[in-house]
Structures are given as C-alpha cells and as structure tokens.
PDB file of N, CA and C in Angstrom:
ATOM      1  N   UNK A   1       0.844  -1.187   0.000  1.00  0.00           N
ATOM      2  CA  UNK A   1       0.000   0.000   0.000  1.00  0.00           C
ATOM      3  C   UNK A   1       0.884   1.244   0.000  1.00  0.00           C
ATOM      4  N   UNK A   2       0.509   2.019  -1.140  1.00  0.00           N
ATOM      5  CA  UNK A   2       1.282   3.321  -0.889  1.00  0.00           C
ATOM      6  C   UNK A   2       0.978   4.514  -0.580  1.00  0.00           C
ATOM      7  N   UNK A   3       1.402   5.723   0.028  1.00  0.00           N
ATOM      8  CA  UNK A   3       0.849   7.087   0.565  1.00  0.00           C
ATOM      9  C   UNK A   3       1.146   7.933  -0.770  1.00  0.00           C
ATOM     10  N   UNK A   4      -0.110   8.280  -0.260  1.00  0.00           N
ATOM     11  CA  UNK A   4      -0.427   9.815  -1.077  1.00  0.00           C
ATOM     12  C   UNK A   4       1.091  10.437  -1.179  1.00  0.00           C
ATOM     13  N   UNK A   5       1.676  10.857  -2.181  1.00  0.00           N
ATOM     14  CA  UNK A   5       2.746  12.588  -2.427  1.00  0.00           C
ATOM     15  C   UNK A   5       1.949  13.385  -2.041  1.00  0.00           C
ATOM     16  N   UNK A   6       2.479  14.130  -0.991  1.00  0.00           N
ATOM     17  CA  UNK A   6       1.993  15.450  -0.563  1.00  0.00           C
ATOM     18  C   UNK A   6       1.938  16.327  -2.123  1.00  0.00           C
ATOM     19  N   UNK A   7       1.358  17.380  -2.013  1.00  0.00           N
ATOM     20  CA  UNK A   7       1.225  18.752  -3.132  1.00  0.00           C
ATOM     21  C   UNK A   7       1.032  19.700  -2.396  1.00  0.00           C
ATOM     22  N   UNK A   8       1.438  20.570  -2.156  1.00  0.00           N
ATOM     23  CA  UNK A   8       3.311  20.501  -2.560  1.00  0.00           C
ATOM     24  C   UNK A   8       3.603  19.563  -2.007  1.00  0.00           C
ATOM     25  N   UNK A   9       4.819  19.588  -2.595  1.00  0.00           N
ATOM     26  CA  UNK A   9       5.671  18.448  -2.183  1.00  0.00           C
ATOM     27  C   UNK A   9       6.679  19.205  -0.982  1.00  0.00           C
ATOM     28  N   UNK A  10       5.643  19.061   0.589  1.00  0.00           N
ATOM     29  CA  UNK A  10       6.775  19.723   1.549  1.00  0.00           C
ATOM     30  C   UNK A  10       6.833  18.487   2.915  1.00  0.00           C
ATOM     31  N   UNK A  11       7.473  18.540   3.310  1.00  0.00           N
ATOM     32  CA  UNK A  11       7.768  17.700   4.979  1.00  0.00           C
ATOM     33  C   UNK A  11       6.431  18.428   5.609  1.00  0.00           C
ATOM     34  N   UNK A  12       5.360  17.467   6.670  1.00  0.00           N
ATOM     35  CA  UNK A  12       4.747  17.791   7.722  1.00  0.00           C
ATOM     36  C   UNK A  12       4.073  17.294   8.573  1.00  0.00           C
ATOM     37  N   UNK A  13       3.748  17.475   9.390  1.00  0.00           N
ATOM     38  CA  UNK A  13       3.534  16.668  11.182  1.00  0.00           C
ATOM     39  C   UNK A  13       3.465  14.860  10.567  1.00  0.00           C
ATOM     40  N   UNK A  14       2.368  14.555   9.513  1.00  0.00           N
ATOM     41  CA  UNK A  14       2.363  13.725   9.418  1.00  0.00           C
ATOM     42  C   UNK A  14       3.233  12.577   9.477  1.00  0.00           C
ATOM     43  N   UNK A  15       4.656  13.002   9.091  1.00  0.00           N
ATOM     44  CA  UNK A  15       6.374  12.670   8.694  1.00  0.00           C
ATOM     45  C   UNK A  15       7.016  12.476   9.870  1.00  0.00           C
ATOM     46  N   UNK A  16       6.497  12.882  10.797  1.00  0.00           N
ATOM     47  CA  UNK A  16       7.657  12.835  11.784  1.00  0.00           C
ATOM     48  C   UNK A  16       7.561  11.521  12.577  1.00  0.00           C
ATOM     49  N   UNK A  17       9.118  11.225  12.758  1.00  0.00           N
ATOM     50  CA  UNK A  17       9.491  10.159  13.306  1.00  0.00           C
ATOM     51  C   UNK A  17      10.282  10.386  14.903  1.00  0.00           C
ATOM     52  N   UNK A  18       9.990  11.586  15.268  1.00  0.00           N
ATOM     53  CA  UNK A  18      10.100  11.891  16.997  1.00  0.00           C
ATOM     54  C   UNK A  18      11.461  12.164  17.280  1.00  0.00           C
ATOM     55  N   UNK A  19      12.341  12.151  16.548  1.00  0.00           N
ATOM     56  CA  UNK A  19      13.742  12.567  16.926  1.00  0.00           C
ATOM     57  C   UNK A  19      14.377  13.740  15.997  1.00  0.00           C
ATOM     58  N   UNK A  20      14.308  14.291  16.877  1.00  0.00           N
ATOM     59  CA  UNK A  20      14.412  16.148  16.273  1.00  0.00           C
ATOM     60  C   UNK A  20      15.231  15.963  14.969  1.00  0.00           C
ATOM     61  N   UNK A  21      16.642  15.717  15.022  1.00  0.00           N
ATOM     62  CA  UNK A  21      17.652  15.375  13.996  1.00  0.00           C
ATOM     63  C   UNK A  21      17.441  14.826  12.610  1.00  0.00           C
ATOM     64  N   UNK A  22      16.811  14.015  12.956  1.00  0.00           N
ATOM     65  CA  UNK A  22      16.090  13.175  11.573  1.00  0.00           C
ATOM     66  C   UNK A  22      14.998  13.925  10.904  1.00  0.00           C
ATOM     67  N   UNK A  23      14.398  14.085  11.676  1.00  0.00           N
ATOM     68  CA  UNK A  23      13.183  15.113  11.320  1.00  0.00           C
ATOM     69  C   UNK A  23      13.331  16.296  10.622  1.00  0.00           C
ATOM     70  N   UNK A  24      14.476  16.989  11.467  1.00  0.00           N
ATOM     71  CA  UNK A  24      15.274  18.227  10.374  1.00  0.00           C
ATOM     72  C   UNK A  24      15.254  18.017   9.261  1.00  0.00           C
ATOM     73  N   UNK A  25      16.273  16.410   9.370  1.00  0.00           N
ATOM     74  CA  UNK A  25      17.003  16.193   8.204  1.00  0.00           C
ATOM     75  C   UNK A  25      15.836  15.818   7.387  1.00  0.00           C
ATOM     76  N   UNK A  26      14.969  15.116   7.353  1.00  0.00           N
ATOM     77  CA  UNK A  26      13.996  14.557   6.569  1.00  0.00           C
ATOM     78  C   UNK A  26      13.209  15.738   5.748  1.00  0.00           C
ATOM     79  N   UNK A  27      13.097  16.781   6.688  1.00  0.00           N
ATOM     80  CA  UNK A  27      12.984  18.365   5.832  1.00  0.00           C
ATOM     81  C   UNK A  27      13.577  18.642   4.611  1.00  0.00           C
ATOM     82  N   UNK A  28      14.562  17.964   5.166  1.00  0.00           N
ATOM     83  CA  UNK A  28      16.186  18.877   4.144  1.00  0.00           C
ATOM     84  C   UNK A  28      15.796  17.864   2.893  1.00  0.00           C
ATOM     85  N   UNK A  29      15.119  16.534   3.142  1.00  0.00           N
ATOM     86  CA  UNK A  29      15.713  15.891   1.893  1.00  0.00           C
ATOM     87  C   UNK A  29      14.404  15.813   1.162  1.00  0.00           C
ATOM     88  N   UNK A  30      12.845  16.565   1.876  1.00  0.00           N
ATOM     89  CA  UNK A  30      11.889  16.826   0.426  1.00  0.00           C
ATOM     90  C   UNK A  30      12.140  18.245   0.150  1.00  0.00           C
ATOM     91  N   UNK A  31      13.046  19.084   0.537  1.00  0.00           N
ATOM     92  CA  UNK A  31      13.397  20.282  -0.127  1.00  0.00           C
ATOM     93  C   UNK A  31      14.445  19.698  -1.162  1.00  0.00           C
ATOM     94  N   UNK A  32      15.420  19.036  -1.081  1.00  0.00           N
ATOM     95  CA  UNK A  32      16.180  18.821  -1.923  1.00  0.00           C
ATOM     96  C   UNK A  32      15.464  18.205  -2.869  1.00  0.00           C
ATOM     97  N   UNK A  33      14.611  16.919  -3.153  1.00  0.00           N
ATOM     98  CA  UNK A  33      13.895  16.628  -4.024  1.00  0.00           C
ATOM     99  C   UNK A  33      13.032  17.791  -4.932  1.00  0.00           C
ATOM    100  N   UNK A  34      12.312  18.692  -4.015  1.00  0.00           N
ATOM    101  CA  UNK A  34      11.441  19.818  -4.077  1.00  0.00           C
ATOM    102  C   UNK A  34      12.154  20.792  -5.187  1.00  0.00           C
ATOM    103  N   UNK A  35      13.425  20.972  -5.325  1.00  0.00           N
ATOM    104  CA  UNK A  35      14.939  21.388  -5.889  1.00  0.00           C
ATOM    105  C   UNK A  35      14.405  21.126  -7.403  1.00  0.00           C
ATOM    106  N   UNK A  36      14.804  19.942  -7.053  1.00  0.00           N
ATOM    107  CA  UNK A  36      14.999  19.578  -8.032  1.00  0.00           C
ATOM    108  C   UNK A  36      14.143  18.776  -8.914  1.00  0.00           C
ATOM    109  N   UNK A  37      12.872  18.946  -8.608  1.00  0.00           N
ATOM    110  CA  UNK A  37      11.517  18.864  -9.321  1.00  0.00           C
ATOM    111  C   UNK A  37      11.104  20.436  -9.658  1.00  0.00           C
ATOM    112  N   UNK A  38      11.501  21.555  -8.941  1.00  0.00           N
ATOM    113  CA  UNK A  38      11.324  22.923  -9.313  1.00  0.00           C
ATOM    114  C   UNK A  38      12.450  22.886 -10.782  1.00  0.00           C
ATOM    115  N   UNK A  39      13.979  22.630 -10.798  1.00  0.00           N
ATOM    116  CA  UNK A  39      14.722  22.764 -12.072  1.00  0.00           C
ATOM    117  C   UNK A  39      15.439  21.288 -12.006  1.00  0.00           C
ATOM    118  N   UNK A  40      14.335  20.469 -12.927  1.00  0.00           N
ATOM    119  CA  UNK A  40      14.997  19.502 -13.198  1.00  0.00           C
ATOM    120  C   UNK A  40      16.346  19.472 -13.962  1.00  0.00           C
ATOM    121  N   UNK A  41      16.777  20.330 -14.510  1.00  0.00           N
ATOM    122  CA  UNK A  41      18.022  20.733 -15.360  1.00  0.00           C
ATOM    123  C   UNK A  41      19.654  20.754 -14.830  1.00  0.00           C
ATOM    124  N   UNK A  42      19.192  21.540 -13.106  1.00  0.00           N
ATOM    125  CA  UNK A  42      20.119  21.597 -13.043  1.00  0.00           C
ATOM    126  C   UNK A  42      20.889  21.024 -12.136  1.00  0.00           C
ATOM    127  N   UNK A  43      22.532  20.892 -12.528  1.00  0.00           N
ATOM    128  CA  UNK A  43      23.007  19.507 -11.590  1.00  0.00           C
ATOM    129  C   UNK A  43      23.682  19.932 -10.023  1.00  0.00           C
ATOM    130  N   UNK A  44      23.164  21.063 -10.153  1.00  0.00           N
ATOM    131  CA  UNK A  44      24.008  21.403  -8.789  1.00  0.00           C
ATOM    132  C   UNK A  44      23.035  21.186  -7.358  1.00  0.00           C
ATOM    133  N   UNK A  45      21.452  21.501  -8.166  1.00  0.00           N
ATOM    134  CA  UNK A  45      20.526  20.664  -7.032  1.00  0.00           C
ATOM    135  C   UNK A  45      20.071  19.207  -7.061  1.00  0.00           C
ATOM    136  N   UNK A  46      20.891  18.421  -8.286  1.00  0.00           N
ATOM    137  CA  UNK A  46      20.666  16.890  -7.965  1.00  0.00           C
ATOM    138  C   UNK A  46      21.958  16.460  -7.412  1.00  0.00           C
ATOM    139  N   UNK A  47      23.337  17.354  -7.319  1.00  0.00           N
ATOM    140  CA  UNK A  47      24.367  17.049  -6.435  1.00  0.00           C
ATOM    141  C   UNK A  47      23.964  17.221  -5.098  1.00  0.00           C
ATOM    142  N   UNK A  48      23.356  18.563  -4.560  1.00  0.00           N
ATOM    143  CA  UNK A  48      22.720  19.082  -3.113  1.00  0.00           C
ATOM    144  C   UNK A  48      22.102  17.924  -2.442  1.00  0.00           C
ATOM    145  N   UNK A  49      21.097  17.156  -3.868  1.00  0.00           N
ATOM    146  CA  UNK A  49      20.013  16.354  -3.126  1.00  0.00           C
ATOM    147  C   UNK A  49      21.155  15.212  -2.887  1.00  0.00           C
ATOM    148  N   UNK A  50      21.977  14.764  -3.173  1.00  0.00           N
ATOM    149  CA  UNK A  50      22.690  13.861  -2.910  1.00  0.00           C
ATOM    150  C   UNK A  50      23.392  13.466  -1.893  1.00  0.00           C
ATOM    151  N   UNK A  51      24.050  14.793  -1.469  1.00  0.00           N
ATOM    152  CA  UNK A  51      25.111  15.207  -0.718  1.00  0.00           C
ATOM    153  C   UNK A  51      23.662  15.013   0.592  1.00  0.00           C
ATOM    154  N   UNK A  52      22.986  15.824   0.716  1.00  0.00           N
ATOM    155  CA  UNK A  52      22.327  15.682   1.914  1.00  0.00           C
ATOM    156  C   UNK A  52      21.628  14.446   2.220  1.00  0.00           C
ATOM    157  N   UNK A  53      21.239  13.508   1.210  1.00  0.00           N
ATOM    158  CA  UNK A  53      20.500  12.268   1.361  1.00  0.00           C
ATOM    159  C   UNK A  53      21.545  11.283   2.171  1.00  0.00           C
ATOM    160  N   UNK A  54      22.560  11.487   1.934  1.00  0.00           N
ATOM    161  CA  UNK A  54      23.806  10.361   1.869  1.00  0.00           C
ATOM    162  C   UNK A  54      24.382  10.783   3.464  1.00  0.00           C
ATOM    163  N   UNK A  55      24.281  12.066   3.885  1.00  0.00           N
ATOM    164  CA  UNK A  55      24.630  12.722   5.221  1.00  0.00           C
ATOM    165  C   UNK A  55      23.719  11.921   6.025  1.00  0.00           C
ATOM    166  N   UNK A  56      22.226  12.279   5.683  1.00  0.00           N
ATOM    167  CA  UNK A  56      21.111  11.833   6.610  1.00  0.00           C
ATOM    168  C   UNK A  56      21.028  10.069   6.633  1.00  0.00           C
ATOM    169  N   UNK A  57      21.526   9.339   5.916  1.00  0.00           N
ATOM    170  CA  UNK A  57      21.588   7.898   5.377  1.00  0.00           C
ATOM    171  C   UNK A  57      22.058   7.560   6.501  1.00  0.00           C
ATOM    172  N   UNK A  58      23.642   8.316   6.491  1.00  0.00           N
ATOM    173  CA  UNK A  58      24.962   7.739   7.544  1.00  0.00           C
ATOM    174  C   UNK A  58      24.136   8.154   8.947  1.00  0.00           C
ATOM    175  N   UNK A  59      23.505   9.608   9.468  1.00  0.00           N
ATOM    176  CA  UNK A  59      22.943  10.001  10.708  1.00  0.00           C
ATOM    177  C   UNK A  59      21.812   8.579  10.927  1.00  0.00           C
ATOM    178  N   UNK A  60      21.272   8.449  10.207  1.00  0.00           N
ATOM    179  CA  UNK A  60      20.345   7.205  10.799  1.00  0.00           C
ATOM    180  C   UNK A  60      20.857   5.968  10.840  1.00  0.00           C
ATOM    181  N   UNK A  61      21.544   5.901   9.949  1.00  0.00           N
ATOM    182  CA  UNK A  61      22.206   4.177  10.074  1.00  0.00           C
ATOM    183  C   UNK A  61      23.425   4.512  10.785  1.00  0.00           C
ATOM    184  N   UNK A  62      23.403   5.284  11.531  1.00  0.00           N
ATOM    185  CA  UNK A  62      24.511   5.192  13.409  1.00  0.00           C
ATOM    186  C   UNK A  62      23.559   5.298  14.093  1.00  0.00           C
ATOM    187  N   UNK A  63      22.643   5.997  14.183  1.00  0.00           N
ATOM    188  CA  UNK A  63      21.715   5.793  15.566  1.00  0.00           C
ATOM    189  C   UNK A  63      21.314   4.581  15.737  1.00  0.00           C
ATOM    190  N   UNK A  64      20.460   3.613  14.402  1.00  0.00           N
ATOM    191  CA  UNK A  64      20.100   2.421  14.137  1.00  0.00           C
ATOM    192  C   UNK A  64      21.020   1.368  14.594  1.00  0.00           C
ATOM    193  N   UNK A  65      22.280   1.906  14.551  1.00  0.00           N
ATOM    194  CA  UNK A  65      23.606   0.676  14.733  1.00  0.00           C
ATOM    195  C   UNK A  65      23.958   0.742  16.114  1.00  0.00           C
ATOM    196  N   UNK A  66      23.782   2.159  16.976  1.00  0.00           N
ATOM    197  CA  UNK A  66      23.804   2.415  18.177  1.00  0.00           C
ATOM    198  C   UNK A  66      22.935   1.475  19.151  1.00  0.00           C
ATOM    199  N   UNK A  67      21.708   1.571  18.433  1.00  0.00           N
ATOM    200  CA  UNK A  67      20.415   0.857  19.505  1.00  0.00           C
ATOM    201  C   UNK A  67      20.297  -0.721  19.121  1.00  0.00           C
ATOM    202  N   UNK A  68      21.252  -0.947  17.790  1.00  0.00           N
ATOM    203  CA  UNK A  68      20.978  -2.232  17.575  1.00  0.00           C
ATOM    204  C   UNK A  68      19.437  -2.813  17.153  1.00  0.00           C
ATOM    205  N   UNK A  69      19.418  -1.846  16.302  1.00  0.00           N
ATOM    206  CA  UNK A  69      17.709  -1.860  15.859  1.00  0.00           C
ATOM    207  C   UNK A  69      18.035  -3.001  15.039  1.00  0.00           C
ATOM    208  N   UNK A  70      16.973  -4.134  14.589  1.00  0.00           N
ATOM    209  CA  UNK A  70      16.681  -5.417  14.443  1.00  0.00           C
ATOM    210  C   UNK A  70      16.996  -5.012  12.936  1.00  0.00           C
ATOM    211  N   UNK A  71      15.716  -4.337  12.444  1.00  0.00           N
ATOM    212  CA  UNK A  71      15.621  -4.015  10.652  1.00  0.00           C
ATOM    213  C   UNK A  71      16.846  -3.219  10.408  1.00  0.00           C
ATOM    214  N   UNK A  72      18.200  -2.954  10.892  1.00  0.00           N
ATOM    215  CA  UNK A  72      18.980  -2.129  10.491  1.00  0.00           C
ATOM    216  C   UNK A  72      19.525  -3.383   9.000  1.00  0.00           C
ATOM    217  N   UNK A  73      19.645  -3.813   9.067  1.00  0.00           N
ATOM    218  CA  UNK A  73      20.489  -4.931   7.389  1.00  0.00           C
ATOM    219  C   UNK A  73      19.349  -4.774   6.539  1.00  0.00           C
ATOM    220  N   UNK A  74      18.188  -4.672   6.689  1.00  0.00           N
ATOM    221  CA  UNK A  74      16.900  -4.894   5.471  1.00  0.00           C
ATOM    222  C   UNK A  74      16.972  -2.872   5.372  1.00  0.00           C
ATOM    223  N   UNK A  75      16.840  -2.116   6.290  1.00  0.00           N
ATOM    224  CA  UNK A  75      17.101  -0.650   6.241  1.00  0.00           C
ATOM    225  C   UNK A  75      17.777  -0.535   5.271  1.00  0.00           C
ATOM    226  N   UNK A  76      19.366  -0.801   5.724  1.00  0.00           N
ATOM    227  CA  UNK A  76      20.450  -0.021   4.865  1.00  0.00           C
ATOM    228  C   UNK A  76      20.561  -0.721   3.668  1.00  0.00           C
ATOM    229  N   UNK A  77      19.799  -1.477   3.364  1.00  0.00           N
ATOM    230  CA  UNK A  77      20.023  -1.965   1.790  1.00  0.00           C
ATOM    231  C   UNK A  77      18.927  -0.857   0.932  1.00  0.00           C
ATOM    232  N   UNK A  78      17.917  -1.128   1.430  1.00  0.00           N
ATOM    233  CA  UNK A  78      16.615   0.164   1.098  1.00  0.00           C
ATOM    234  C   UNK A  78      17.729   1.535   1.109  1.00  0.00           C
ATOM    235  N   UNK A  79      18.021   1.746   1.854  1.00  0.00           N
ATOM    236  CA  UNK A  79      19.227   3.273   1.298  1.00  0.00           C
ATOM    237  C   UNK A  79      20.357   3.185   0.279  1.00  0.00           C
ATOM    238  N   UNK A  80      20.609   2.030   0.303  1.00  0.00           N
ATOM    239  CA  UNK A  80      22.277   1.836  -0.454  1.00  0.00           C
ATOM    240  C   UNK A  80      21.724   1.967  -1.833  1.00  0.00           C
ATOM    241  N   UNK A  81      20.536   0.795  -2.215  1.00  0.00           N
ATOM    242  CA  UNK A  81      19.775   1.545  -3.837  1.00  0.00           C
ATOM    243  C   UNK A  81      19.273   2.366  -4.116  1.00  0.00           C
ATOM    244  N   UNK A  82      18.954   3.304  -2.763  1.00  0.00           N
ATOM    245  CA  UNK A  82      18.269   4.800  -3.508  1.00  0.00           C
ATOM    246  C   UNK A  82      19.542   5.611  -3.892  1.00  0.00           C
ATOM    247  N   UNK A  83      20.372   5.059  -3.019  1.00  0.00           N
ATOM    248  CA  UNK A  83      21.911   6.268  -3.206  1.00  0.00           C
ATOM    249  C   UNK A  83      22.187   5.769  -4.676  1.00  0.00           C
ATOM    250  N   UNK A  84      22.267   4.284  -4.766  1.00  0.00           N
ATOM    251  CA  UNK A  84      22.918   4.151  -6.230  1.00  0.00           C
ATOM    252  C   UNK A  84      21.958   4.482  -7.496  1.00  0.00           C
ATOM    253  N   UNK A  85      20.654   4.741  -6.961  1.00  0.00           N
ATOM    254  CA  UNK A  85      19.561   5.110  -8.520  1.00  0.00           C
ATOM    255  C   UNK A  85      20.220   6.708  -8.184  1.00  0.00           C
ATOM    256  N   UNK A  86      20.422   7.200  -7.167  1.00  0.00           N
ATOM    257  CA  UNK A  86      20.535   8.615  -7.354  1.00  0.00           C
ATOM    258  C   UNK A  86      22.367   8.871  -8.130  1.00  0.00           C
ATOM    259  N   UNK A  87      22.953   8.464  -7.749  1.00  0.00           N
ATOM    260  CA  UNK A  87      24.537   8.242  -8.234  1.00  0.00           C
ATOM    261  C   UNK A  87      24.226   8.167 -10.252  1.00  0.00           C
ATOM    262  N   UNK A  88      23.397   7.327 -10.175  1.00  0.00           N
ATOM    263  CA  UNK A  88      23.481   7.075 -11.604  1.00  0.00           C
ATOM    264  C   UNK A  88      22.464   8.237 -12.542  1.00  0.00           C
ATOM    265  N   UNK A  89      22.020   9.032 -11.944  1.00  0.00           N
ATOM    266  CA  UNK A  89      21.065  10.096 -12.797  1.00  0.00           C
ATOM    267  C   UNK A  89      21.863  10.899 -13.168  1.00  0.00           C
ATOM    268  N   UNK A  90      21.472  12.003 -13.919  1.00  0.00           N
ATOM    269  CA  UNK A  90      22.284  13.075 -14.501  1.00  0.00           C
ATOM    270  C   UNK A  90      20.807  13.749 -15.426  1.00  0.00           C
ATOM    271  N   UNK A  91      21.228  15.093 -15.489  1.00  0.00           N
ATOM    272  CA  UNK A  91      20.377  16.200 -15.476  1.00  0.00           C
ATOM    273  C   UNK A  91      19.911  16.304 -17.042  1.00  0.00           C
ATOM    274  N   UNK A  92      18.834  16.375 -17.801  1.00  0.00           N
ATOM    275  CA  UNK A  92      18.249  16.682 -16.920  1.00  0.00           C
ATOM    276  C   UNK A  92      17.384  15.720 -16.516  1.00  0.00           C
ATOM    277  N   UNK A  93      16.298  15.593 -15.646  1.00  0.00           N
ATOM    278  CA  UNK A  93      15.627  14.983 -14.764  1.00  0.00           C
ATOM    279  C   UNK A  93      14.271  14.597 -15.569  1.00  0.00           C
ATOM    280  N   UNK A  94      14.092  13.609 -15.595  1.00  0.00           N
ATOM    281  CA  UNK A  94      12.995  13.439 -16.647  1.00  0.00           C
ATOM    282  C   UNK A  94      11.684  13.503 -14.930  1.00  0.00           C
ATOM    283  N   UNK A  95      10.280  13.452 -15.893  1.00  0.00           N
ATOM    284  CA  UNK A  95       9.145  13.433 -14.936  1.00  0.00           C
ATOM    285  C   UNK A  95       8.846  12.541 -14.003  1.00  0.00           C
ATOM    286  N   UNK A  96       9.279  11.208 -14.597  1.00  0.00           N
ATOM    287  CA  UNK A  96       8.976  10.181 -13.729  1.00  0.00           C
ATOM    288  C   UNK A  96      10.341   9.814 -13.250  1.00  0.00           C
ATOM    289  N   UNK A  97      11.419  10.499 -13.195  1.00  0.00           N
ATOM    290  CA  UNK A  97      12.631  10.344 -12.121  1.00  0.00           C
ATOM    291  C   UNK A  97      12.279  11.062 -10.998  1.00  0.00           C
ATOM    292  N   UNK A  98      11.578  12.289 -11.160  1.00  0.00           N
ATOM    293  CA  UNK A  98      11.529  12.512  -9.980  1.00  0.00           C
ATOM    294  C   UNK A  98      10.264  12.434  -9.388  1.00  0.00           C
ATOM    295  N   UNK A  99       9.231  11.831 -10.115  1.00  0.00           N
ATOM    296  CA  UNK A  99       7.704  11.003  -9.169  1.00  0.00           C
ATOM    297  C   UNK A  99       8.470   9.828  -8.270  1.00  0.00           C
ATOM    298  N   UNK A 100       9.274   9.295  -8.831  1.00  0.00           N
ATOM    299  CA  UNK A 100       9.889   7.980  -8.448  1.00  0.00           C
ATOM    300  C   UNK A 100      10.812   8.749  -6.832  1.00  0.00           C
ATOM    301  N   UNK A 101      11.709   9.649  -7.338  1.00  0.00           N
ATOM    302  CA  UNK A 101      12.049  10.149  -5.584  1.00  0.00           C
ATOM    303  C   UNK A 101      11.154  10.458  -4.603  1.00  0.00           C
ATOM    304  N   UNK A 102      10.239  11.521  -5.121  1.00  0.00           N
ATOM    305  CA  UNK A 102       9.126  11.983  -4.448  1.00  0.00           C
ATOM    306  C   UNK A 102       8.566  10.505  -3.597  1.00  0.00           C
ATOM    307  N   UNK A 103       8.174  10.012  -4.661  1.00  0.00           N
ATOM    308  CA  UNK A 103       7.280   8.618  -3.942  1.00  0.00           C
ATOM    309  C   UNK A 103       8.131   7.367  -3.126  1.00  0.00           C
ATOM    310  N   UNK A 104       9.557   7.411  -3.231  1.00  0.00           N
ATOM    311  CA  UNK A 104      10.485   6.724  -2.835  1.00  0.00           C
ATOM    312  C   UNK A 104      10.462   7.249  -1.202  1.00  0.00           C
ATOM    313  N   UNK A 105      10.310   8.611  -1.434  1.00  0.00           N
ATOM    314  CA  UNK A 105      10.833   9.320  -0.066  1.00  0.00           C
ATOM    315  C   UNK A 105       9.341   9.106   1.646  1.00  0.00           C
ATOM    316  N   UNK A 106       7.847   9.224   0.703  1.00  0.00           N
ATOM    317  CA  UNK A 106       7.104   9.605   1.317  1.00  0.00           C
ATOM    318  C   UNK A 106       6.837   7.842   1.547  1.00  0.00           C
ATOM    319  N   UNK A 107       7.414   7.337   1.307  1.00  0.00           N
ATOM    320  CA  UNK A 107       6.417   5.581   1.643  1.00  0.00           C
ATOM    321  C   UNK A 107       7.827   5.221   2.486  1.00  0.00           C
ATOM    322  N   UNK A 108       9.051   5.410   2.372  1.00  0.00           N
ATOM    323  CA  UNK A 108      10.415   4.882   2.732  1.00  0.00           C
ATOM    324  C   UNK A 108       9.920   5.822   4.372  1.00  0.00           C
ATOM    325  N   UNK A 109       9.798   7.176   4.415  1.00  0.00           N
ATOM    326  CA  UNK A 109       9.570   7.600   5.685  1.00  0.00           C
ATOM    327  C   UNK A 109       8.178   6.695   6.303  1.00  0.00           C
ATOM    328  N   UNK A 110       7.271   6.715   5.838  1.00  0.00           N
ATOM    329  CA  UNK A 110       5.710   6.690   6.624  1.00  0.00           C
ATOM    330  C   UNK A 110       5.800   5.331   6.836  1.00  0.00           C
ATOM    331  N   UNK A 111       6.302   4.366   5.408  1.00  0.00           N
ATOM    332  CA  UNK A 111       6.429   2.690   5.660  1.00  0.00           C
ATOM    333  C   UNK A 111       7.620   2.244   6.466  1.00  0.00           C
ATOM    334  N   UNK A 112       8.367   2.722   6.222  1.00  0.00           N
ATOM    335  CA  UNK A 112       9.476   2.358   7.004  1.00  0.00           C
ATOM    336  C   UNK A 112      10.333   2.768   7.892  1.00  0.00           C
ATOM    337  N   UNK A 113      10.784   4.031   8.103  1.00  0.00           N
ATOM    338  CA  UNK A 113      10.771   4.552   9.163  1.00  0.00           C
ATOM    339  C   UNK A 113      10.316   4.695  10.208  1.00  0.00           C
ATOM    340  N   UNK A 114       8.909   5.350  10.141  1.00  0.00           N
ATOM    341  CA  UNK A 114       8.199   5.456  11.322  1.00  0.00           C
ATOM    342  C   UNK A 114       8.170   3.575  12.020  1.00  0.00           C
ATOM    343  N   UNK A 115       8.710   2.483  11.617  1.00  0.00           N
ATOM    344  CA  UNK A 115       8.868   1.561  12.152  1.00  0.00           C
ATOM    345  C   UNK A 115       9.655   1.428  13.573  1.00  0.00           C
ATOM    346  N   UNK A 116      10.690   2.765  13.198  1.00  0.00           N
ATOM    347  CA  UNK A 116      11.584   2.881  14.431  1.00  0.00           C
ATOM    348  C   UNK A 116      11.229   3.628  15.219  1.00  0.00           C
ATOM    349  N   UNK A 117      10.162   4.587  15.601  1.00  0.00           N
ATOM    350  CA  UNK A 117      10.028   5.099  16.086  1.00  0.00           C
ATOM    351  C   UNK A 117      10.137   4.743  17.549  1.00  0.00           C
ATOM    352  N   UNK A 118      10.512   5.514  18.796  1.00  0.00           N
ATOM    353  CA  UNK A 118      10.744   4.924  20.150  1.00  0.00           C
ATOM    354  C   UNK A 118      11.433   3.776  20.075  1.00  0.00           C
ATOM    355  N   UNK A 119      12.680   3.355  18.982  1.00  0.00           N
ATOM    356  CA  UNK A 119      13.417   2.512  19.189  1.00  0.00           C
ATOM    357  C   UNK A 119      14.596   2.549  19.125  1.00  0.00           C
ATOM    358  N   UNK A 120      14.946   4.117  18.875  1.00  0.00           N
ATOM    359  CA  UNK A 120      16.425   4.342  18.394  1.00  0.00           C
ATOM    360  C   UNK A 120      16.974   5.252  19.754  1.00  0.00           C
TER     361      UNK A 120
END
C-alpha cells in the first residue's frame, strides 16, 4: 500500500518520526527533491540532493547501529539503492525520475521509518 505525495511536495507533522535530527534532516531531503523537481536541469541541485541524502543515510544508520535496531540490514540496503539510482542520474531529470524520488521518499519515511520510532 502506498501514501499519497503530498502537493506541494513539503515535509509535515504527518512525517515525523520523533527525533528532532532526523526530522530536520527529513525536511532537508523533500526540499532537496522539491529542488529539483522545481529545475529539473540543473546539476548542482541533484548534487545538493545527494550530498544531503547520503549525510542523513549515515545520521540514521549510526543511531540504528547504536540501539541495535533489528531491521537495520533490510534498512540499509533500502538506502544503499536509492543512493545508487541517485549516483546514476544526470540532469536533466525526466518526470517520472523525480515522481519515483518523491514517492520513494514519502512511503520509505511513513512505511518504514516510522517503524523505528521509540526505538532508536
């Protein structure tokens, strides 16, 4: 089952997974998508979105490794292929590359994330 894409496409209450940090960060990474669905063209906001996805990747998969969360091996594989579909794009951004982030981002938080919640 999958969730609705917000329209706009912004972070809100619904998203949150209770730990301030992540939550920031989870901001940061439908603005970066948000980027770069505003100018699919250009590569300096599908580098941005990268650079910050890959920051927030490593911040959760240490907290996850900290608490010894169970789903951390089925987690970080779910991140390691979004990093490598994102590694392999280049600008410009066709429509359904970035429905595919958009929708990657809002089911990966609501389905899977919020799994950890009060566990990290």
């Amino acid at each position: 089952m999958g969730y609705d894409i917000p329209e706009p496409f912004v972070w809100d209450d619904s998203f949150k997974v209770f730990y301030e940090n992540l939550d920031e960060e989870h901001k940061g990474l439908f603005k970066g998508i948000f980027d770069c669905a505003k100018a699919p063209g250009d590569a300096n906001a599908l580098s941005h979105l990268l650079k910050v996805v890959c920051d927030h990747f490593k911040d959760e998969e240490g907290m996850m490794q900290k608490a010894n969360y169970g789903e951390f091996p089925v987690h970080k594989q779910m991140h390691d292929d979004f990093v490598a579909k994102l590694k392999g794009l280049s600008c410009p951004l066709s429509a359904d590359t970035i429905h595919f982030a958009k929708d990657w981002l809002v089911n990966h938080i609501k389905g899977t994330d919020h799994k950890y919640k009060g566990k990290l």
